[in-house]
C-alpha atoms as a PDB file:
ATOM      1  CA  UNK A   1     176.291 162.862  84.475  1.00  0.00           C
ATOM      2  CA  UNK A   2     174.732 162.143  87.734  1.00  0.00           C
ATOM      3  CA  UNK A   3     176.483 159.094  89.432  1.00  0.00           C
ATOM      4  CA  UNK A   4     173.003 158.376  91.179  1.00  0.00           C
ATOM      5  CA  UNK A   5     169.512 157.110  89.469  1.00  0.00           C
ATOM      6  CA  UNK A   6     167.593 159.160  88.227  1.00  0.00           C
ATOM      7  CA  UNK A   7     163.837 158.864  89.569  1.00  0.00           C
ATOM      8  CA  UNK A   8     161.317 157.887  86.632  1.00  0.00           C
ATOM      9  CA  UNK A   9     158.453 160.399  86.218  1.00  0.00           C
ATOM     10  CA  UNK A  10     156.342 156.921  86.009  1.00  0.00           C
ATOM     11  CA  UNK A  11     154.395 155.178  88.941  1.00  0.00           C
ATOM     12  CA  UNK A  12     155.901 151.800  89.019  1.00  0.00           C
ATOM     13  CA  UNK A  13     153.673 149.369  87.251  1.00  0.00           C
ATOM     14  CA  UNK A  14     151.748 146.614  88.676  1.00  0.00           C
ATOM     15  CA  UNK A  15     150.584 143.247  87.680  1.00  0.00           C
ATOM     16  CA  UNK A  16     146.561 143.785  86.644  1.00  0.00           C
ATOM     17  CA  UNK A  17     144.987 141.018  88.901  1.00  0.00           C
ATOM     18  CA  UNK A  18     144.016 137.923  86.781  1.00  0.00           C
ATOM     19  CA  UNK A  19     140.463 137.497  86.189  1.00  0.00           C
ATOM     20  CA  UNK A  20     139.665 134.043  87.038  1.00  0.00           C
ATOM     21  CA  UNK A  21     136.716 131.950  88.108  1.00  0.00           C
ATOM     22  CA  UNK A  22     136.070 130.803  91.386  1.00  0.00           C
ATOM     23  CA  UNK A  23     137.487 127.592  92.310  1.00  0.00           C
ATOM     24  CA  UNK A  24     134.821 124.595  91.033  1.00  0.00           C
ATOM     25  CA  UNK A  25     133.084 126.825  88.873  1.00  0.00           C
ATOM     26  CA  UNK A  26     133.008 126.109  85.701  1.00  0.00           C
ATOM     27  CA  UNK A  27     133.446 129.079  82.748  1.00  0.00           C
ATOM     28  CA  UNK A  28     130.154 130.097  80.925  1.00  0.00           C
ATOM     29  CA  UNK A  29     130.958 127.460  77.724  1.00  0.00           C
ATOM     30  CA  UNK A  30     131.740 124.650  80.134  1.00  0.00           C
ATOM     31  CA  UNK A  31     128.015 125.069  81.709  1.00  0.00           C
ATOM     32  CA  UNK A  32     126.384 124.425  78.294  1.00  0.00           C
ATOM     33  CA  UNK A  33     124.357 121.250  78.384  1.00  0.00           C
ATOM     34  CA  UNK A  34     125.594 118.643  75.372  1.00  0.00           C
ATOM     35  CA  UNK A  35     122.793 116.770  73.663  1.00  0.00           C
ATOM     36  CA  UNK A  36     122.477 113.530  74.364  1.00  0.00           C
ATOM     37  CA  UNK A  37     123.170 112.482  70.362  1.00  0.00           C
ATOM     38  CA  UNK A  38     126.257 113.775  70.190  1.00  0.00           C
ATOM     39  CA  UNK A  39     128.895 111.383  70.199  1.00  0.00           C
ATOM     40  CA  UNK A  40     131.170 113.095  72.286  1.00  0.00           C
ATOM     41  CA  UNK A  41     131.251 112.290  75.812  1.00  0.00           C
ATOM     42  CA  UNK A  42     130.148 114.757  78.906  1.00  0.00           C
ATOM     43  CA  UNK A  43     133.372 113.388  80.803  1.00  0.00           C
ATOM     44  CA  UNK A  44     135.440 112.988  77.545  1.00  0.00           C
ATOM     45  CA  UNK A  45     134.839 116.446  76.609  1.00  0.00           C
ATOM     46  CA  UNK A  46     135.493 117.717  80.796  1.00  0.00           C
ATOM     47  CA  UNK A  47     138.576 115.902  80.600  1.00  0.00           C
ATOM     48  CA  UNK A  48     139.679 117.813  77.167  1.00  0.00           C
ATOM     49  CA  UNK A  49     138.889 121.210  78.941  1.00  0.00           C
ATOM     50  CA  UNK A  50     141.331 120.281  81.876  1.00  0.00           C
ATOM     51  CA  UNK A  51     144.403 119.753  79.322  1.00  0.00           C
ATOM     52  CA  UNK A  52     143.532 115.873  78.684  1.00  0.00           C
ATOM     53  CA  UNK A  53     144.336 115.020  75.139  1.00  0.00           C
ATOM     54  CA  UNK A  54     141.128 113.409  73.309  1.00  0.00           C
ATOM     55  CA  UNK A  55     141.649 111.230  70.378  1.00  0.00           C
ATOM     56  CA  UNK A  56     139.586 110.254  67.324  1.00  0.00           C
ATOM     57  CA  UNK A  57     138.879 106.621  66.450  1.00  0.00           C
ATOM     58  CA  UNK A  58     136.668 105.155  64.567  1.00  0.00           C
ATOM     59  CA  UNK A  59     134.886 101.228  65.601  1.00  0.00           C
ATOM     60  CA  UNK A  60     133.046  99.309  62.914  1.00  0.00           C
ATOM     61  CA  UNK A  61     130.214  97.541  64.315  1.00  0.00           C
ATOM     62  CA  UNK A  62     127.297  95.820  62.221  1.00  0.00           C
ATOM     63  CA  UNK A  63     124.629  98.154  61.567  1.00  0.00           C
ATOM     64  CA  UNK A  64     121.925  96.460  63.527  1.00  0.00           C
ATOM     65  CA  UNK A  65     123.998  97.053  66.417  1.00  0.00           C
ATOM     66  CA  UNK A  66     125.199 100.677  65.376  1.00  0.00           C
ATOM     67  CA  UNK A  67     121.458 101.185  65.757  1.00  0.00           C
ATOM     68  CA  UNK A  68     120.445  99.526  69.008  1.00  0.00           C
ATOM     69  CA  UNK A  69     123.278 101.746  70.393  1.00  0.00           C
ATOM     70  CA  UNK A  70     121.901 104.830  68.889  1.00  0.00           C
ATOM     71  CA  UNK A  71     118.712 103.771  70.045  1.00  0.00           C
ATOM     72  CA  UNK A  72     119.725 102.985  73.406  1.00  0.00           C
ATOM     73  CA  UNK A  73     122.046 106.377  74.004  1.00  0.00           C
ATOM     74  CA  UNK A  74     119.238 108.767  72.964  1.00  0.00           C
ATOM     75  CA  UNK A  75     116.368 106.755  75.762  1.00  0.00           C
ATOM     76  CA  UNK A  76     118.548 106.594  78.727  1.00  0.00           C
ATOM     77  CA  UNK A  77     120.220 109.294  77.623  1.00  0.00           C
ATOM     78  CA  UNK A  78     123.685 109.199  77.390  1.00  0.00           C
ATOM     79  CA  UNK A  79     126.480 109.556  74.911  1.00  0.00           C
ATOM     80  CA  UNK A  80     127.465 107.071  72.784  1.00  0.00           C
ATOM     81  CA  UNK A  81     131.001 106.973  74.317  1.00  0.00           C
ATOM     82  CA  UNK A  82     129.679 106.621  77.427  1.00  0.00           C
ATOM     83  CA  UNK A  83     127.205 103.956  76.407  1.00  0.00           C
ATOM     84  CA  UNK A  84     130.754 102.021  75.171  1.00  0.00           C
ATOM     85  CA  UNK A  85     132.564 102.434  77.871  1.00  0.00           C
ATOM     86  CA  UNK A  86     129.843 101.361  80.243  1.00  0.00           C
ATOM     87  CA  UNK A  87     129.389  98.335  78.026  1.00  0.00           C
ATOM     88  CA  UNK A  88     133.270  97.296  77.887  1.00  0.00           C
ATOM     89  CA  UNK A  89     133.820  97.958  81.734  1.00  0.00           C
ATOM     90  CA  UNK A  90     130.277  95.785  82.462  1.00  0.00           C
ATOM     91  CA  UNK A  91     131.206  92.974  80.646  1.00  0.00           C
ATOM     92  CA  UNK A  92     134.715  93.109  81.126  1.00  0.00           C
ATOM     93  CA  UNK A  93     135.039  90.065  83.888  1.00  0.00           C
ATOM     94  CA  UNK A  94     133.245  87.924  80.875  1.00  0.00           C
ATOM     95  CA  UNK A  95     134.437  89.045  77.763  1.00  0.00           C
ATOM     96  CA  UNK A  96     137.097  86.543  77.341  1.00  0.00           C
ATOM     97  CA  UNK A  97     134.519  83.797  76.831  1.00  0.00           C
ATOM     98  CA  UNK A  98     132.648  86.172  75.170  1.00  0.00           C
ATOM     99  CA  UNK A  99     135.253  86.553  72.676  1.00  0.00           C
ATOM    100  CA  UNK A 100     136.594  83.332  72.414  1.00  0.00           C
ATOM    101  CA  UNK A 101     132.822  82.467  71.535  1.00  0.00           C
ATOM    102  CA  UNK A 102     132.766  85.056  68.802  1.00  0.00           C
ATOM    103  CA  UNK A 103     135.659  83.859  67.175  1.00  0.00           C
ATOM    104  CA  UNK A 104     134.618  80.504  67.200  1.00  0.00           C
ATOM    105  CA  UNK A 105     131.911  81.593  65.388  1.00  0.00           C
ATOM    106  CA  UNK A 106     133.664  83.483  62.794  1.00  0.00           C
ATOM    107  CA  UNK A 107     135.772  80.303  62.291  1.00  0.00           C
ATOM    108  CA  UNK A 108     133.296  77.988  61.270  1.00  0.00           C
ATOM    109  CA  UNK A 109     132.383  80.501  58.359  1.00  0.00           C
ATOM    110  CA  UNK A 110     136.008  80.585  57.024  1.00  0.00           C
ATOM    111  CA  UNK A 111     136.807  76.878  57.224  1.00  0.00           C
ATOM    112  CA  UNK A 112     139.596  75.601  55.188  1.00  0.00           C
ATOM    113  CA  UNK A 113     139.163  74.066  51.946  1.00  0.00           C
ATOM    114  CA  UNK A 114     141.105  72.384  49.468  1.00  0.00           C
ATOM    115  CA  UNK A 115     141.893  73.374  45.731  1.00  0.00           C
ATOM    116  CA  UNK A 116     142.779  70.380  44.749  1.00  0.00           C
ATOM    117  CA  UNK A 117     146.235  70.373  45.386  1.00  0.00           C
ATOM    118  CA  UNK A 118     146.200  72.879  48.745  1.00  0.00           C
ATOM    119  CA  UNK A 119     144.412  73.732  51.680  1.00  0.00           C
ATOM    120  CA  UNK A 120     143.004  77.441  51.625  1.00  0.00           C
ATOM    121  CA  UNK A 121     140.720  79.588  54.025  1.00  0.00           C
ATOM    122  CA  UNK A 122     137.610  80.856  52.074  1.00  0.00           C
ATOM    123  CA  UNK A 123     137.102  84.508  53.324  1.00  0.00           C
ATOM    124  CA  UNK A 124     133.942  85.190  55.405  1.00  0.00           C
ATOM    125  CA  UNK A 125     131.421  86.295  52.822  1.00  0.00           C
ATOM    126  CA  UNK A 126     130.452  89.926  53.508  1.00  0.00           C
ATOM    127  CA  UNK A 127     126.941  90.009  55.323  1.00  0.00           C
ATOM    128  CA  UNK A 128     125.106  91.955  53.229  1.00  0.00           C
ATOM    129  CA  UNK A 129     121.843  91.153  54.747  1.00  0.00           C
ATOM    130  CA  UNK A 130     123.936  93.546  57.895  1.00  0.00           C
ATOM    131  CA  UNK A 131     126.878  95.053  56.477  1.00  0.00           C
ATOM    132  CA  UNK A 132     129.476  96.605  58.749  1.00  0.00           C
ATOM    133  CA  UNK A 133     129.459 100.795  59.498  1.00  0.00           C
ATOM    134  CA  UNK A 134     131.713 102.668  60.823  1.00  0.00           C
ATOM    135  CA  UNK A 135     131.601 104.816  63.948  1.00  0.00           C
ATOM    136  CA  UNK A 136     133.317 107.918  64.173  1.00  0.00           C
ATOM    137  CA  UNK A 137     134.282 108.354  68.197  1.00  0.00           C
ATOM    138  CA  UNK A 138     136.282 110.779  70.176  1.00  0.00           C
ATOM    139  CA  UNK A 139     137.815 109.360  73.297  1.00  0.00           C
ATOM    140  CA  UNK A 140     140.726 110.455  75.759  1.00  0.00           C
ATOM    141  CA  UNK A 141     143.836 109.044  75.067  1.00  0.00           C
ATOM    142  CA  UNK A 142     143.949 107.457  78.000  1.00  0.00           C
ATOM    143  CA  UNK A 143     140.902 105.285  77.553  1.00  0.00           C
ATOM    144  CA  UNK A 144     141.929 104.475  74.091  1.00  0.00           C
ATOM    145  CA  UNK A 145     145.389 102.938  75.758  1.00  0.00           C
ATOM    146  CA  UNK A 146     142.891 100.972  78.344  1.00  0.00           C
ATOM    147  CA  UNK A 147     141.017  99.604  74.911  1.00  0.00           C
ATOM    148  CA  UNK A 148     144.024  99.259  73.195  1.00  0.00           C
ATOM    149  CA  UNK A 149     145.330  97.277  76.257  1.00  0.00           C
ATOM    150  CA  UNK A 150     142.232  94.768  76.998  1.00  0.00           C
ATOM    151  CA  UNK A 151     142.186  94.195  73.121  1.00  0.00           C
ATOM    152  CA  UNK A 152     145.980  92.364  73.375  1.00  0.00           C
ATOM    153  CA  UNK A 153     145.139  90.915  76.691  1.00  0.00           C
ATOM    154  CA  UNK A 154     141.831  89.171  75.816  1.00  0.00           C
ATOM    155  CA  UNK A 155     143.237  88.296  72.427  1.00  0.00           C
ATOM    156  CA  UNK A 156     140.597  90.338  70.454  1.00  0.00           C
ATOM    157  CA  UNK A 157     141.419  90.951  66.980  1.00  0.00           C
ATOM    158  CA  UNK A 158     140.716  94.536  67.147  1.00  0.00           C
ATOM    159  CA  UNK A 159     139.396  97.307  69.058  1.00  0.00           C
ATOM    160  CA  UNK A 160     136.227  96.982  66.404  1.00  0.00           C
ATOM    161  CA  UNK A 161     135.699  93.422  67.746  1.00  0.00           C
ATOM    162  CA  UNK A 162     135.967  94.178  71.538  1.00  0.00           C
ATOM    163  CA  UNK A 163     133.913  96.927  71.563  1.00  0.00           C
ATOM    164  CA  UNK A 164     131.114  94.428  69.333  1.00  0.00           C
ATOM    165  CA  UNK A 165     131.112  91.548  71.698  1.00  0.00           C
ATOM    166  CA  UNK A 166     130.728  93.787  74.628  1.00  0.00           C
ATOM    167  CA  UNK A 167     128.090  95.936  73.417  1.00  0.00           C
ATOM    168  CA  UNK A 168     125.793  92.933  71.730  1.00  0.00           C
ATOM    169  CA  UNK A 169     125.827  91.095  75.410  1.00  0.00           C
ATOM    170  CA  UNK A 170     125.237  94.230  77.427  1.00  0.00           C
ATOM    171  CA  UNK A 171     122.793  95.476  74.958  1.00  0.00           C
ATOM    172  CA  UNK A 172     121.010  92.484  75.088  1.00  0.00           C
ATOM    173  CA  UNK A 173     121.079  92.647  79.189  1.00  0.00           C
ATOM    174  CA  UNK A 174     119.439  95.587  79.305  1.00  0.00           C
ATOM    175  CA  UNK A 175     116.538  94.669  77.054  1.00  0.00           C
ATOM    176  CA  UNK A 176     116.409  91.613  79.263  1.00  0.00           C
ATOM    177  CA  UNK A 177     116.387  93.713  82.046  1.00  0.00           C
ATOM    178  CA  UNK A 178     113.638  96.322  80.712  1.00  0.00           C
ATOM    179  CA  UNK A 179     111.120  93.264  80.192  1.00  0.00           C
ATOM    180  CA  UNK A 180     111.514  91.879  83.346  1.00  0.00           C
ATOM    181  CA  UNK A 181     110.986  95.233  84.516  1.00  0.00           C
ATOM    182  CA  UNK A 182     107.415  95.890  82.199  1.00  0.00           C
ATOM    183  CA  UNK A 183     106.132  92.312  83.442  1.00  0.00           C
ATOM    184  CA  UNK A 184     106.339  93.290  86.943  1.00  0.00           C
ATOM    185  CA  UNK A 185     104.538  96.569  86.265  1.00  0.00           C
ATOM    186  CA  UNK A 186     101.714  94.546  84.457  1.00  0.00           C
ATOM    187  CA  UNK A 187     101.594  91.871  87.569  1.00  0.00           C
ATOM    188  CA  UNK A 188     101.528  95.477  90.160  1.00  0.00           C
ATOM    189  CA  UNK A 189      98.748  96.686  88.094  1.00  0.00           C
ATOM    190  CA  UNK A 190      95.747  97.462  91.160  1.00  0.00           C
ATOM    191  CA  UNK A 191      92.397  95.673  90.095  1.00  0.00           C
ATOM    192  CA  UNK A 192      89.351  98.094  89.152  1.00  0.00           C
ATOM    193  CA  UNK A 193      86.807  97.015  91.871  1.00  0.00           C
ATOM    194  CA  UNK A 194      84.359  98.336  88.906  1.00  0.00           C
ATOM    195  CA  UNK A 195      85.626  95.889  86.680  1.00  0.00           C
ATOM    196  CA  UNK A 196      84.158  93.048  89.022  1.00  0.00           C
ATOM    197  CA  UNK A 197      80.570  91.402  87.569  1.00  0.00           C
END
């Protein structure tokens, strides 16, 4: 045998070059527009195509208010997460009073009682005239740790009840904000020199 290596028949192989987009272009499926209904957020769902992990939760929120948000994300439009989180981070310098006014509330339905011999809490009696739903949401993980976080440092009793209080007040500022908005139109409106006698 031949102390010295023998020479392969075989062109040495080389790496095929990697297909790859362009920098900051985005692949065909990331390009596809996502309809406003859909519950999944634009920027939820970029951050779960760049590696982020996305996580499913679910909020219960009366169902007047699971409608004005419904209502609300498919006008503007925008997602319903985003909707949330635009709600939570708006209201977020006044949502302690906002909860501690909440709970108040809740408190004076479940006030103590006696049974003759001790002192009980009557549960709040379910709302039927506005019963709770649920809301299935899909969020990064992250932001679920931010809401997880502001729930123990404002004291909220739940995710559920953060998200609640925030939405009802910054619901209810934008409705404010959209009549202010329709008066002034009406005020603009040019007079109809025709309309004169």
């Amino acid at each position: 045998m031949s102390d010295f290596p023998l020479e392969s028949n075989t062109a040495p192989s080389e790496t095929a070059p990697t297909q790859t987009a362009p920098a900051g272009r985005l692949d065909p499926i990331s390009r596809k527009g996502t309809p406003a209904h859909r519950t999944k957020s634009k920027r939820e769902g970029a951050g779960r195509r760049q590696g982020m992990p996305v996580q499913a939760i679910s909020l219960s929120v009366p169902a007047s208010l699971a409608a004005q948000w419904k209502t609300y994300s498919q006008e503007v439009p925008r997602s319903l997460v985003d909707v949330m989180l635009d709600a939570v981070a708006a209201t977020r310098p006044r949502l302690p009073v906002l909860l501690r006014a909440h709970q108040a509330a809740l408190r004076e339905k479940t006030r103590p009682v006696s049974d003759g011999t001790f002192m009980r809490t009557v549960p709040q009696p379910k709302r039927l005239e506005d019963p709770y739903v649920t809301m299935p949401l899909r969020l990064l993980a992250t932001n679920v740790d931010v809401l997880d976080a502001m729930v123990h440092e404002m004291a909220a009793e739940s995710r559920s009840q953060l998200v609640v209080v925030a939405l009802t007040a910054w619901l209810a500022d934008r409705r404010a904000e959209e009549q202010v908005y329709a008066e002034q139109l009406e005020l603009e409106v040019p007079e109809d020199p025709f309309d004169r006698p």
